[in-house]
N, C-alpha and C. Protein backbone atom coordinates (compact mmCIF):
# COMPACT_ATOMS: atom_id res chain seq x y z
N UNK A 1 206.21 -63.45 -137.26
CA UNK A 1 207.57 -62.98 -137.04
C UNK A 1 207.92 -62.07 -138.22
N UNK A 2 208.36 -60.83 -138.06
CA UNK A 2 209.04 -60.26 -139.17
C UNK A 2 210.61 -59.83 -139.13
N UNK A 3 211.11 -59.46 -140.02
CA UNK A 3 212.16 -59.76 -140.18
C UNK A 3 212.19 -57.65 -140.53
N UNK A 4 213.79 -57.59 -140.29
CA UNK A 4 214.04 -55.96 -140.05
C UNK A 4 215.64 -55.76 -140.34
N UNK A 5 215.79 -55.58 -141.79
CA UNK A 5 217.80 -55.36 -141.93
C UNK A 5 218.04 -53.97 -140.90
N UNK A 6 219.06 -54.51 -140.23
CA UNK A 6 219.83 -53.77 -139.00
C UNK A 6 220.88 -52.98 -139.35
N UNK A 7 221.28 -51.85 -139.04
CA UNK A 7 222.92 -51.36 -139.59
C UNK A 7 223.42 -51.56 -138.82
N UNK A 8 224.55 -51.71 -138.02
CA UNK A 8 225.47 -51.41 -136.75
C UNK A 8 226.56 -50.92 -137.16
N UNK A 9 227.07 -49.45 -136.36
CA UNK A 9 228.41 -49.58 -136.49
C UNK A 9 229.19 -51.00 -136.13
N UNK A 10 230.27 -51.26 -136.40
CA UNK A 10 231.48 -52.75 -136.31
C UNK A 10 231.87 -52.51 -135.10
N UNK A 11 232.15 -51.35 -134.50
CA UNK A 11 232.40 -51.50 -132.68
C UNK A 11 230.92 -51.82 -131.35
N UNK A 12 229.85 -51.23 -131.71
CA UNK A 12 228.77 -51.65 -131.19
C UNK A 12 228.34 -53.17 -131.79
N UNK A 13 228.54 -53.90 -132.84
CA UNK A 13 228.30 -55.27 -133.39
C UNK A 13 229.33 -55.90 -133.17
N UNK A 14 230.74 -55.86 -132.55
CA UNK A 14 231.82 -56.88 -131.92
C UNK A 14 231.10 -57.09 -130.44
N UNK A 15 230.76 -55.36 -129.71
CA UNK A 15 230.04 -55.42 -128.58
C UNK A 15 228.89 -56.50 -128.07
N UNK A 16 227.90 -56.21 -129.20
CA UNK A 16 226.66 -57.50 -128.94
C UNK A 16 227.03 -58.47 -129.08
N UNK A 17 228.06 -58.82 -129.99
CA UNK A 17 228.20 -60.44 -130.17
C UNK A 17 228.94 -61.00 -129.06
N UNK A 18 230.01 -60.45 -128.27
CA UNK A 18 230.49 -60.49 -127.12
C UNK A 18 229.12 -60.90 -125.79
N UNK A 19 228.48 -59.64 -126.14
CA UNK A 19 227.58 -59.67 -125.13
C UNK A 19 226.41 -60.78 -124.89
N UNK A 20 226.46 -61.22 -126.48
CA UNK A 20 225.36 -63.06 -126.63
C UNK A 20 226.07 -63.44 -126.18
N UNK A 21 227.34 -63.94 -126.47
CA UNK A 21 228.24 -65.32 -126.18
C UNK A 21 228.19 -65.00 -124.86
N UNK A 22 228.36 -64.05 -124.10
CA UNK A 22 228.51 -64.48 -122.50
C UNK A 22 227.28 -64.71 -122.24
N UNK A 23 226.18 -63.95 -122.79
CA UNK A 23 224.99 -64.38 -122.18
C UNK A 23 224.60 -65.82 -122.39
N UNK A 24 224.88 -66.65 -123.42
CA UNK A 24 224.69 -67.91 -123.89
C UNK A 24 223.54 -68.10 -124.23
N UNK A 25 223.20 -66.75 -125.39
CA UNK A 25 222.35 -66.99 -126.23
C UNK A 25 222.82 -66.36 -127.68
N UNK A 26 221.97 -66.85 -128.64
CA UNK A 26 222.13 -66.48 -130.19
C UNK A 26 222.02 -64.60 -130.23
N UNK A 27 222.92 -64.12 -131.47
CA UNK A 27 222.83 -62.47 -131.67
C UNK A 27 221.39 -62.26 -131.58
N UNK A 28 220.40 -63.38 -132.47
CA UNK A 28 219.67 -62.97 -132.32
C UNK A 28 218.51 -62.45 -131.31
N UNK A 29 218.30 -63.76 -130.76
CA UNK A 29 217.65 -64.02 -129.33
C UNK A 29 218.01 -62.72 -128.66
N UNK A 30 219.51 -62.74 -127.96
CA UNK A 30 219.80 -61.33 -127.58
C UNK A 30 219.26 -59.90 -128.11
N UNK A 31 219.21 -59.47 -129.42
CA UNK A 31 218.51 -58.30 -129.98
C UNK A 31 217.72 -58.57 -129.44
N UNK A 32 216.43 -59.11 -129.95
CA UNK A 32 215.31 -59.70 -129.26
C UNK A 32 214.94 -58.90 -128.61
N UNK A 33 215.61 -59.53 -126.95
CA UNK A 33 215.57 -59.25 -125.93
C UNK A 33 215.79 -57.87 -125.60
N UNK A 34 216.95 -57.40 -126.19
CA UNK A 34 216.98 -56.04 -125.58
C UNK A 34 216.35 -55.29 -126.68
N UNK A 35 215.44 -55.13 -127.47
CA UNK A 35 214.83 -54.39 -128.16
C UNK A 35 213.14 -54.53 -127.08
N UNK A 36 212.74 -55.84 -127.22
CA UNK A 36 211.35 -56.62 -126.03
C UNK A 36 211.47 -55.66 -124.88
N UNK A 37 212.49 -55.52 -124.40
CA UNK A 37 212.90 -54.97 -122.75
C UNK A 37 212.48 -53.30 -123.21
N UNK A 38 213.04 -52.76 -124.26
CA UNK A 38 213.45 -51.19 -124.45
C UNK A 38 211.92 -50.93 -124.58
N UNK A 39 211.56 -51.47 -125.20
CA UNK A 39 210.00 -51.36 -125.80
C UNK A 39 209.25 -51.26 -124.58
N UNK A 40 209.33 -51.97 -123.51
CA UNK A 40 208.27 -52.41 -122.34
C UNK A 40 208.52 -51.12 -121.22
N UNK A 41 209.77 -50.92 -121.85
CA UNK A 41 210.42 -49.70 -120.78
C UNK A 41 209.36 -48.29 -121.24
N UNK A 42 209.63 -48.24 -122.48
CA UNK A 42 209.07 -46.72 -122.65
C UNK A 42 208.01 -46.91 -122.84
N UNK A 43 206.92 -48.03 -122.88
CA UNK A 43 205.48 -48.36 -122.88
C UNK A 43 205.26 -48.25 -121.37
N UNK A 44 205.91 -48.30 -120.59
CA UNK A 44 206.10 -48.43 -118.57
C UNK A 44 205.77 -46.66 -118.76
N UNK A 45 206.97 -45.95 -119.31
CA UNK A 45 207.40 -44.64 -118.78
C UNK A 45 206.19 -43.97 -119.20
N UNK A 46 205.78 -43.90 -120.57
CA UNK A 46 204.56 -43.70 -121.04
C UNK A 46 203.21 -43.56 -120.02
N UNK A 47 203.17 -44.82 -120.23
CA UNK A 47 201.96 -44.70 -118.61
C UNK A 47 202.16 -44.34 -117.83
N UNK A 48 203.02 -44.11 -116.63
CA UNK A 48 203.71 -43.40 -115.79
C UNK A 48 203.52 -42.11 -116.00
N UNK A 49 203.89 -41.15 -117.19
CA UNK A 49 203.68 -39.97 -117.56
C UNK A 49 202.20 -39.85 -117.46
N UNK A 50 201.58 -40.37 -118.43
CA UNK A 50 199.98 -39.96 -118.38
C UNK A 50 199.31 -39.88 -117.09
N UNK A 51 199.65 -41.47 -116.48
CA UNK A 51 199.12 -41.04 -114.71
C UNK A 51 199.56 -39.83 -114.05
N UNK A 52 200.44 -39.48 -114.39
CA UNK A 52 201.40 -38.04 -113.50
C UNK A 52 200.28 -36.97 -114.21
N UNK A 53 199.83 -37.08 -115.27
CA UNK A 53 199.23 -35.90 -116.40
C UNK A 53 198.09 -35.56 -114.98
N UNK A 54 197.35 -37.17 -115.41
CA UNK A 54 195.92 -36.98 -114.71
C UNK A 54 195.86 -36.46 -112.92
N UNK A 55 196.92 -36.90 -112.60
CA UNK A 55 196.80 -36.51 -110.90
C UNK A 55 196.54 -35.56 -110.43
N UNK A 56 195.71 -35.56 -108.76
CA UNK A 56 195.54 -34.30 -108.66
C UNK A 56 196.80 -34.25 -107.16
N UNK A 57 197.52 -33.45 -107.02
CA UNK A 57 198.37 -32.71 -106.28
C UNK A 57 197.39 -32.88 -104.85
N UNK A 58 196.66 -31.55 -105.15
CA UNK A 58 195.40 -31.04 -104.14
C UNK A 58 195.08 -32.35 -102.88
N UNK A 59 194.31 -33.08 -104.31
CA UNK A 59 193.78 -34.41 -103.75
C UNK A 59 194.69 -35.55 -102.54
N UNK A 60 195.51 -35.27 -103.32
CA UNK A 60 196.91 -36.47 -102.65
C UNK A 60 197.34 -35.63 -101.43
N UNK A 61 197.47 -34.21 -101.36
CA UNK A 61 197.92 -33.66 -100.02
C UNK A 61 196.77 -34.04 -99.19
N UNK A 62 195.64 -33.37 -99.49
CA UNK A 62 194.29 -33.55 -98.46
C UNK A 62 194.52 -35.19 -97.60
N UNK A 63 194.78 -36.07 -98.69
CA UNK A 63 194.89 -37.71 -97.98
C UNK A 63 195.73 -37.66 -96.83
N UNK A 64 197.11 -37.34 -97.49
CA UNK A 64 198.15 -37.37 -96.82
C UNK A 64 198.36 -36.22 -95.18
N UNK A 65 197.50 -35.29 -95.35
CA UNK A 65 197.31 -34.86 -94.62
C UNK A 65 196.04 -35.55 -93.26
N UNK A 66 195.66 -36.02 -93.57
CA UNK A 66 194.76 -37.24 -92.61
C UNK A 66 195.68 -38.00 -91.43
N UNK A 67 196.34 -38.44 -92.69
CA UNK A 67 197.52 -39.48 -91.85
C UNK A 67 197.42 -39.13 -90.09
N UNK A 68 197.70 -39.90 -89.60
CA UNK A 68 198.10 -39.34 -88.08
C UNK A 68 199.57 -38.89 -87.47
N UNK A 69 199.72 -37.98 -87.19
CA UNK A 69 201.14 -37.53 -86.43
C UNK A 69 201.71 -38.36 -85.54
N UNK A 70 202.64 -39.40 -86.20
CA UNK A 70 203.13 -40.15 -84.96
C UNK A 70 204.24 -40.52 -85.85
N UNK A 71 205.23 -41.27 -84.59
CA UNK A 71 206.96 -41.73 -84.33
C UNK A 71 206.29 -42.48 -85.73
N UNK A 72 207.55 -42.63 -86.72
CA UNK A 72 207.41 -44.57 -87.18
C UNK A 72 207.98 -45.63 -86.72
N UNK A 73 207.37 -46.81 -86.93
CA UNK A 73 207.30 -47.76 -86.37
C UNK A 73 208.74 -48.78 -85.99
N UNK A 74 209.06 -48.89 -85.73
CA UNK A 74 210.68 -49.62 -85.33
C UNK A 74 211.32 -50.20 -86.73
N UNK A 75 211.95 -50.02 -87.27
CA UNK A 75 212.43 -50.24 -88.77
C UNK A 75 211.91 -49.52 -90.09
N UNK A 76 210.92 -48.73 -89.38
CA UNK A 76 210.79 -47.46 -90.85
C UNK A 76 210.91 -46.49 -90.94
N UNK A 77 212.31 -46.03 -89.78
CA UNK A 77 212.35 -44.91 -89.76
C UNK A 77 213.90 -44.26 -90.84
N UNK A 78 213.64 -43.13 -91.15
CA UNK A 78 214.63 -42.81 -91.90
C UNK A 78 216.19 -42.67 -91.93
N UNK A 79 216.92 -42.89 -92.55
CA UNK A 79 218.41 -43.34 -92.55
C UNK A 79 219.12 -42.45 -91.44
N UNK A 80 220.09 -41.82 -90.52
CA UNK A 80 220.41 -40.95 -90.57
C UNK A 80 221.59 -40.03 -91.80
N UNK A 81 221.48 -39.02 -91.56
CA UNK A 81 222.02 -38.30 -92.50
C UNK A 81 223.86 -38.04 -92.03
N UNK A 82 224.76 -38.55 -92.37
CA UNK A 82 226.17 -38.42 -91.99
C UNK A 82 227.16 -36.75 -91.95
């Protein structure tokens, strides 16, 4: 475990502490958490990007172009538009 002095402005740090107590957990636990979450997010988006890097366009039409021309199936068809 390491330890990390935090600054907060006093209106974003009334905010979190608000935001533990309803959650019914400690300031800390809460940071935690939403630092754990932020982290997993842009480690997600990250990969996401690189796969987008590597793709091929080309490739994915050719597939998609296979498909067969037909109705979809009773509940997958698209919303109408209002």
């Amino acid at each position: 475990m390491s330890n990390y002095p935090l600054r907060l402005p006093d209106h974003v740090m009334a905010e979190v502490r608000l935001l533990a107590e309803r959650n019914g957990t400690s300031l800390n636990q809460f940071l935690s958490s939403l630092i754990a979450e932020r982290v997993g997010e842009l480690r997600a988006m990250a990969e996401i990007h690189a796969r987008a890097e590597r793709a091929d366009p080309a490739a994915a039409l050719a597939i998609l172009r296979r498909a067969p021309d037909r109705p979809p199936l009773a509940g997958d068809e698209l919303p109408k538009e209002n």
